[in-house]
PDB file of N, CA and C in Angstrom:
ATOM      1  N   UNK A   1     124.061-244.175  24.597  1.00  0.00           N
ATOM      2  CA  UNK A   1     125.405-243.825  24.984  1.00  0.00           C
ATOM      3  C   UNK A   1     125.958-242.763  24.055  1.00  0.00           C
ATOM      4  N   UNK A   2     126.817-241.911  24.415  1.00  0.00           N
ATOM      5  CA  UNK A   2     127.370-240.979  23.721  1.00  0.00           C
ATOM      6  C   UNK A   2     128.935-241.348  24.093  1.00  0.00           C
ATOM      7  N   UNK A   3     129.642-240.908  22.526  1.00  0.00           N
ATOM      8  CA  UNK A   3     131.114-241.388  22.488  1.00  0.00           C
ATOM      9  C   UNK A   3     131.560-240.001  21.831  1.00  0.00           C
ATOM     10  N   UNK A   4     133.494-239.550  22.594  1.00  0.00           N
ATOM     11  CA  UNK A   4     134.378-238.750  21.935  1.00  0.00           C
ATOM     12  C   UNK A   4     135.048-239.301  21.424  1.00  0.00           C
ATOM     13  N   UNK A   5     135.402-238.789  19.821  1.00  0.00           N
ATOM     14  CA  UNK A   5     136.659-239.148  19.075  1.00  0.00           C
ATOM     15  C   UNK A   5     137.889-238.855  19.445  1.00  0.00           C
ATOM     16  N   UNK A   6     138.710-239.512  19.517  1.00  0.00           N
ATOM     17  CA  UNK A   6     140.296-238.802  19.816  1.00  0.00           C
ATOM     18  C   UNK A   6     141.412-239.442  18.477  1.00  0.00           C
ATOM     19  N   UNK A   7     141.809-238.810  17.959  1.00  0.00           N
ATOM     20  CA  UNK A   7     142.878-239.249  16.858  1.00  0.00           C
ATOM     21  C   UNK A   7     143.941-238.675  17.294  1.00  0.00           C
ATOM     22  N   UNK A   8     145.045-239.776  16.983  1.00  0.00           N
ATOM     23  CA  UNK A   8     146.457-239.755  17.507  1.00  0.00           C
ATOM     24  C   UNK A   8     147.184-239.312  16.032  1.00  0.00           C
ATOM     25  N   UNK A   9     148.040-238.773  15.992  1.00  0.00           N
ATOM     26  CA  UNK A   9     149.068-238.880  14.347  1.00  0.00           C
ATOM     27  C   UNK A   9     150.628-239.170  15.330  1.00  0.00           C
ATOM     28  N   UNK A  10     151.130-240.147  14.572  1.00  0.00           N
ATOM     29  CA  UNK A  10     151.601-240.939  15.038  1.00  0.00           C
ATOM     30  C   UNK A  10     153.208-241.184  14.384  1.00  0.00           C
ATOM     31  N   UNK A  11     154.452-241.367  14.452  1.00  0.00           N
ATOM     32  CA  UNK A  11     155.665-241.452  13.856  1.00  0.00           C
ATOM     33  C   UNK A  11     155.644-243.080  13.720  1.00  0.00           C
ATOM     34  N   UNK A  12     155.664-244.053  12.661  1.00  0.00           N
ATOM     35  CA  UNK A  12     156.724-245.469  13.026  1.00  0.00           C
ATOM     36  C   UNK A  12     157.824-245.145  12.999  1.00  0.00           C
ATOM     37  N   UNK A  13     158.806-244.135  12.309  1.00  0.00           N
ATOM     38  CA  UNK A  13     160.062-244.233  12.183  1.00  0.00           C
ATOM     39  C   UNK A  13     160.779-243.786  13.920  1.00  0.00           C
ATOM     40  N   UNK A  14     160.201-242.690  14.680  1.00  0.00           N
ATOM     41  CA  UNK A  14     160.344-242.461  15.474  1.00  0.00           C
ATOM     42  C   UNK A  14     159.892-242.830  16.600  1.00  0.00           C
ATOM     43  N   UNK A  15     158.797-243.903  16.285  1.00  0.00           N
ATOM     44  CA  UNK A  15     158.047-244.668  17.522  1.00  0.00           C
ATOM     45  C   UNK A  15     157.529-243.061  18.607  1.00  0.00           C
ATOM     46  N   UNK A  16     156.761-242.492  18.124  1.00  0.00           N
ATOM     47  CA  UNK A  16     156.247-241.253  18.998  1.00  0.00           C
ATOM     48  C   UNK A  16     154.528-240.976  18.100  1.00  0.00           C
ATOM     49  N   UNK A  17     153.785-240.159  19.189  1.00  0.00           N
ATOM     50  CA  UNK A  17     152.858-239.883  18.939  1.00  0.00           C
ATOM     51  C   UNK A  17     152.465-238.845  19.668  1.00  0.00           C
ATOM     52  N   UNK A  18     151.360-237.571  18.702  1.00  0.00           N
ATOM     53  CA  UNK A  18     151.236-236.967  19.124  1.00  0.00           C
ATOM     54  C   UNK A  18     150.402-236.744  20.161  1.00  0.00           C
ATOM     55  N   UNK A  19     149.211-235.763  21.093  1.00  0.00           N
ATOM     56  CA  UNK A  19     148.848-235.831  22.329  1.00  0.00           C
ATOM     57  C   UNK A  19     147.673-236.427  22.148  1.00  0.00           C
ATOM     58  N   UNK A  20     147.277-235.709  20.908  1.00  0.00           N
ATOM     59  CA  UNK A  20     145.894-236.559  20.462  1.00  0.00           C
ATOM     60  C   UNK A  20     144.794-235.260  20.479  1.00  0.00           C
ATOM     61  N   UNK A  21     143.926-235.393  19.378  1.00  0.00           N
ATOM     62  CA  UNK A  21     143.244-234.438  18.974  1.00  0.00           C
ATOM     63  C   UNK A  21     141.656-234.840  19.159  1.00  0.00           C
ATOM     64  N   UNK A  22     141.054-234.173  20.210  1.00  0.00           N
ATOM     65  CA  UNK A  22     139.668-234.095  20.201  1.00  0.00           C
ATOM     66  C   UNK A  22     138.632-234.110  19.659  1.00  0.00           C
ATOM     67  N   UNK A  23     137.707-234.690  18.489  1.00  0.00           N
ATOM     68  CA  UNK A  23     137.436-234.164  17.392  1.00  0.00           C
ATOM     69  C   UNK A  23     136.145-233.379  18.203  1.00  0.00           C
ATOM     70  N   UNK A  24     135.295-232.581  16.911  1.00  0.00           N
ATOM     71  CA  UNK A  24     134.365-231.286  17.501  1.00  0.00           C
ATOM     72  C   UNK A  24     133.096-232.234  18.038  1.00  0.00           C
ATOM     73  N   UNK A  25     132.677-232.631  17.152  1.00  0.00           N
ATOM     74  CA  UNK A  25     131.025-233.640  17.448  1.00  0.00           C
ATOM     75  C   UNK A  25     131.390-234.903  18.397  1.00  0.00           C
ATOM     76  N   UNK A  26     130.417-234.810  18.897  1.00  0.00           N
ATOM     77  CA  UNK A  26     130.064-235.888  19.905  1.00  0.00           C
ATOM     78  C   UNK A  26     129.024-236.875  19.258  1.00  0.00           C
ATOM     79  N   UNK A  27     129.250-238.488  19.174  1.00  0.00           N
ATOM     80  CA  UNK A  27     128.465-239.295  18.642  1.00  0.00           C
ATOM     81  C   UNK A  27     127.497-239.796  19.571  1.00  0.00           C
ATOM     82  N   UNK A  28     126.528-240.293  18.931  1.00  0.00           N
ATOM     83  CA  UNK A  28     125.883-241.016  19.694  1.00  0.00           C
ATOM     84  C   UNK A  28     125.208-242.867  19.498  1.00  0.00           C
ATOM     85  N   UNK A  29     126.333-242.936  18.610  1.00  0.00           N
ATOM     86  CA  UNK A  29     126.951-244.703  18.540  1.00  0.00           C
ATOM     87  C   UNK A  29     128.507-244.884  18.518  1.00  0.00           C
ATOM     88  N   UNK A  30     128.879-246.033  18.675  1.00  0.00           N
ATOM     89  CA  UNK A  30     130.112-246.224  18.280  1.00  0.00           C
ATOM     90  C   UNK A  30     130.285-246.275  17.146  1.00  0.00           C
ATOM     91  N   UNK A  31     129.367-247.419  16.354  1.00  0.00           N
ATOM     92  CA  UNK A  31     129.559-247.104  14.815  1.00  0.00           C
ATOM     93  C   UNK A  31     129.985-245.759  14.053  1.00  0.00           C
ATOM     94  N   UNK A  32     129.244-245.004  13.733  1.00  0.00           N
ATOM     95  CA  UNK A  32     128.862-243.491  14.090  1.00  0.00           C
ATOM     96  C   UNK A  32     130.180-242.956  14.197  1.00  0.00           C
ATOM     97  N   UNK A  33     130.823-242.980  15.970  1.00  0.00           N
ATOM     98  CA  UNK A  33     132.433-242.940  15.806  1.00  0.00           C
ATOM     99  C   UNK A  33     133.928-243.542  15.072  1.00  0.00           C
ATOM    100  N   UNK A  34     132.894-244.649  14.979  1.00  0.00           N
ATOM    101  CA  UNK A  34     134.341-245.363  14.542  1.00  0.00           C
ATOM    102  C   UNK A  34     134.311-244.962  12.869  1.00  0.00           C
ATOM    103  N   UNK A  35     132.973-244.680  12.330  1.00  0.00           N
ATOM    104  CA  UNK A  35     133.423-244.455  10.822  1.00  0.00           C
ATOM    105  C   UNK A  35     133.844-243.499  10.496  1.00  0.00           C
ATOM    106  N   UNK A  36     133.378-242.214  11.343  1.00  0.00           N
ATOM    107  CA  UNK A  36     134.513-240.969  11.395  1.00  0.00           C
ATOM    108  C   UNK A  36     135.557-240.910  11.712  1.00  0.00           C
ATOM    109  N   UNK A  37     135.977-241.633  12.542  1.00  0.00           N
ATOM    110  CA  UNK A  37     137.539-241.767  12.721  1.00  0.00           C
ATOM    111  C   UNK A  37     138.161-242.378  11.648  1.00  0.00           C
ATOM    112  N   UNK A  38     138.113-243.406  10.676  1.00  0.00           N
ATOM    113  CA  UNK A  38     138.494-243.671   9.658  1.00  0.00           C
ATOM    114  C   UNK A  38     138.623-243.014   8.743  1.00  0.00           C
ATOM    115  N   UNK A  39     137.380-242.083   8.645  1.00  0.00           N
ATOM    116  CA  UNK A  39     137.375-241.426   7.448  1.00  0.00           C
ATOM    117  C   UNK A  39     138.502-239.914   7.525  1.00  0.00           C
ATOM    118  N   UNK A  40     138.050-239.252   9.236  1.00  0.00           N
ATOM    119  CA  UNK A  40     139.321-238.186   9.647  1.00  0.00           C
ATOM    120  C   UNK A  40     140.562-238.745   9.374  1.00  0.00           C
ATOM    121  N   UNK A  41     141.050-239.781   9.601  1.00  0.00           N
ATOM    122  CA  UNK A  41     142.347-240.677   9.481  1.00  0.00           C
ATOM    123  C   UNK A  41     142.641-240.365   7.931  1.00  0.00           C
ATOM    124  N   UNK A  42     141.816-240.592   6.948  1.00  0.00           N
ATOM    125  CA  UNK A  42     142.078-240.522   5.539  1.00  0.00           C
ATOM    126  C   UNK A  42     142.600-239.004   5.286  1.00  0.00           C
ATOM    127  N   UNK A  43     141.512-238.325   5.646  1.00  0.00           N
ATOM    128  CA  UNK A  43     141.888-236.749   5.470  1.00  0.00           C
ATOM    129  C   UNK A  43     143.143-236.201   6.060  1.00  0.00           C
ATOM    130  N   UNK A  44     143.331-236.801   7.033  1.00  0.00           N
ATOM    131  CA  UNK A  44     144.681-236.139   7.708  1.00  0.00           C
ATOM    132  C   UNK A  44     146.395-236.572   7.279  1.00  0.00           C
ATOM    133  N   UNK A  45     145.923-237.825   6.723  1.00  0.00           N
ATOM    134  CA  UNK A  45     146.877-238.466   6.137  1.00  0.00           C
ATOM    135  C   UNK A  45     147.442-237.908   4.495  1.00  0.00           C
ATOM    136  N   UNK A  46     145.848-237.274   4.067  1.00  0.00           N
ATOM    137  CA  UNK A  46     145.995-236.626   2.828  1.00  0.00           C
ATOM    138  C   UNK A  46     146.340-235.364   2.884  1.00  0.00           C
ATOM    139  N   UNK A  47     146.340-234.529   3.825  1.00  0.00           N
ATOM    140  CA  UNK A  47     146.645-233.355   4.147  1.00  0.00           C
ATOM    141  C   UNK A  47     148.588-232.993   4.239  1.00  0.00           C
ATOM    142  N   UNK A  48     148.965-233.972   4.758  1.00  0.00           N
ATOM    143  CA  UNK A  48     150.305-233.936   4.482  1.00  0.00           C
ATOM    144  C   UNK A  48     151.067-234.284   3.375  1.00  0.00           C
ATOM    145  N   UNK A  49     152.031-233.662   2.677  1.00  0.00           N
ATOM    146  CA  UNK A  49     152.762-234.033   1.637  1.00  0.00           C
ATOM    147  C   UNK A  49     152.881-235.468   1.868  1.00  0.00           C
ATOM    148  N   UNK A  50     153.331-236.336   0.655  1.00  0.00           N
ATOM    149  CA  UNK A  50     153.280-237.773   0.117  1.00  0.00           C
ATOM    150  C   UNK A  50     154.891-237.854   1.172  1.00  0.00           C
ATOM    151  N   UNK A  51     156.163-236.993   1.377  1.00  0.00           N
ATOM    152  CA  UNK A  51     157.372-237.177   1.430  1.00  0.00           C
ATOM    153  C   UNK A  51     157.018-237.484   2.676  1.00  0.00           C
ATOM    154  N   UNK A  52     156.387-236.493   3.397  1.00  0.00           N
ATOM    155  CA  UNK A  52     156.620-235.998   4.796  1.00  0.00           C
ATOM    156  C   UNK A  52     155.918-237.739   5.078  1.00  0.00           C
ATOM    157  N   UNK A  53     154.842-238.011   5.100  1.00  0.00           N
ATOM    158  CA  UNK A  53     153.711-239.470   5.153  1.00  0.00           C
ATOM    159  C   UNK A  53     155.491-240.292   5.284  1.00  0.00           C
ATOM    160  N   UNK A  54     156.201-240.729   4.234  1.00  0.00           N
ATOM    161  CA  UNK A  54     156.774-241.870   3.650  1.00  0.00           C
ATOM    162  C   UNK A  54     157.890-241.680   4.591  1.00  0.00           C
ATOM    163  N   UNK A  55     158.554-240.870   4.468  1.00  0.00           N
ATOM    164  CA  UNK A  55     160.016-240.861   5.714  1.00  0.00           C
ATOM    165  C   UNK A  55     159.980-240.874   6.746  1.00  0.00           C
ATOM    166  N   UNK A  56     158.365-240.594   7.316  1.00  0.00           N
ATOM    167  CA  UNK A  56     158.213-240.667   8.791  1.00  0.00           C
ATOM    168  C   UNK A  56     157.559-241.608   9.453  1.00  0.00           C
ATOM    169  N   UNK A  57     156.820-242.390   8.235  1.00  0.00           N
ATOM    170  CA  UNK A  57     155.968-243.252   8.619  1.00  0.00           C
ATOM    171  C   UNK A  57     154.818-242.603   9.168  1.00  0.00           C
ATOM    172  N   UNK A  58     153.781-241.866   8.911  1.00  0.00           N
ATOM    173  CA  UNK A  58     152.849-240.952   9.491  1.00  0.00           C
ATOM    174  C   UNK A  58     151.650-242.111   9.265  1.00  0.00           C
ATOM    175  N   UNK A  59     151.403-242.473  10.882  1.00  0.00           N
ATOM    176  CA  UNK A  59     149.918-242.641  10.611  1.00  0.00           C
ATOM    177  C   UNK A  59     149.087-242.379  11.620  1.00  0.00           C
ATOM    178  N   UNK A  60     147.743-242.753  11.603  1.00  0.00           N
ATOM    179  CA  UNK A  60     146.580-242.281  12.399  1.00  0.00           C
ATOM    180  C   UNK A  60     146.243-243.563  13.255  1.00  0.00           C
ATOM    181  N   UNK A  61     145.878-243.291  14.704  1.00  0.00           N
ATOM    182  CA  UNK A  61     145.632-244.291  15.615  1.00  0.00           C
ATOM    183  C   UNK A  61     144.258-243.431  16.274  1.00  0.00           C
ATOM    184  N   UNK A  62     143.227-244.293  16.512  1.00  0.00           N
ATOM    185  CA  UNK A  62     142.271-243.347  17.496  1.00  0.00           C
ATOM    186  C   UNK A  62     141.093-244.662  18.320  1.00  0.00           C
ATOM    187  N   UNK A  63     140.029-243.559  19.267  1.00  0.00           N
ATOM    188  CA  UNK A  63     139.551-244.477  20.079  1.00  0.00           C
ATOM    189  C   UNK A  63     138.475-243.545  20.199  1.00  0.00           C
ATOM    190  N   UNK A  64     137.474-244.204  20.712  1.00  0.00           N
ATOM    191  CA  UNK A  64     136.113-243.433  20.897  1.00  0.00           C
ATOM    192  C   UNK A  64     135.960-243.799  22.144  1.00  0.00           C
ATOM    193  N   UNK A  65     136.149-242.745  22.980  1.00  0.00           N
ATOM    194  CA  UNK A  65     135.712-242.787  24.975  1.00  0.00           C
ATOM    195  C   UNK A  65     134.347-242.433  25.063  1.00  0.00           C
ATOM    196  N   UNK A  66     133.726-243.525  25.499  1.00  0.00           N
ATOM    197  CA  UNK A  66     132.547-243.946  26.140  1.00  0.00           C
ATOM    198  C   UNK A  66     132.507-242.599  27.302  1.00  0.00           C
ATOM    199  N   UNK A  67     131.658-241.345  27.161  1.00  0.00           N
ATOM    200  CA  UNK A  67     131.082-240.518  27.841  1.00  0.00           C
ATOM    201  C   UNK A  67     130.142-240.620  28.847  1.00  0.00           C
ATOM    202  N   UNK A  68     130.415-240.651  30.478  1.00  0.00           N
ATOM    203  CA  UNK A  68     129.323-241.096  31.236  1.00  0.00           C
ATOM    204  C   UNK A  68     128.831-239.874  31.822  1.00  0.00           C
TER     205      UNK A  68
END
């Protein structure tokens, strides 16, 4: 089976999320996906200032779609 990543960045303060971002590689486990998505989640979270993260509540939500 082959799986796409999709990561969401996400508001709690505003209860909104964005459209959701495609990632480039295509897996070919879930495992595989799901540990890149964790690990993209880290990076993206680190990529934004500490303020912007804390007042907005910024976090990462994602899913790996099963490719038929």
């Amino acid at each position: 089976m082959k799986f796409m990543l999709v990561l969401v960045v996400c508001t709690a303060i505003y209860n909104d999320c964005d459209p959701g971002m495609k990632h480039k590689e295509i897996f070919t486990s879930w495992k595989e996906c799901v540990l890149t998505a964790h690990q993209e989640s880290i990076n993206l979270i680190k990529a934004q200032p500490a303020g912007y993260v804390d007042e907005n509540g910024i976090y990462v939500k994602f899913y790996c779609d099963k490719i038929i």
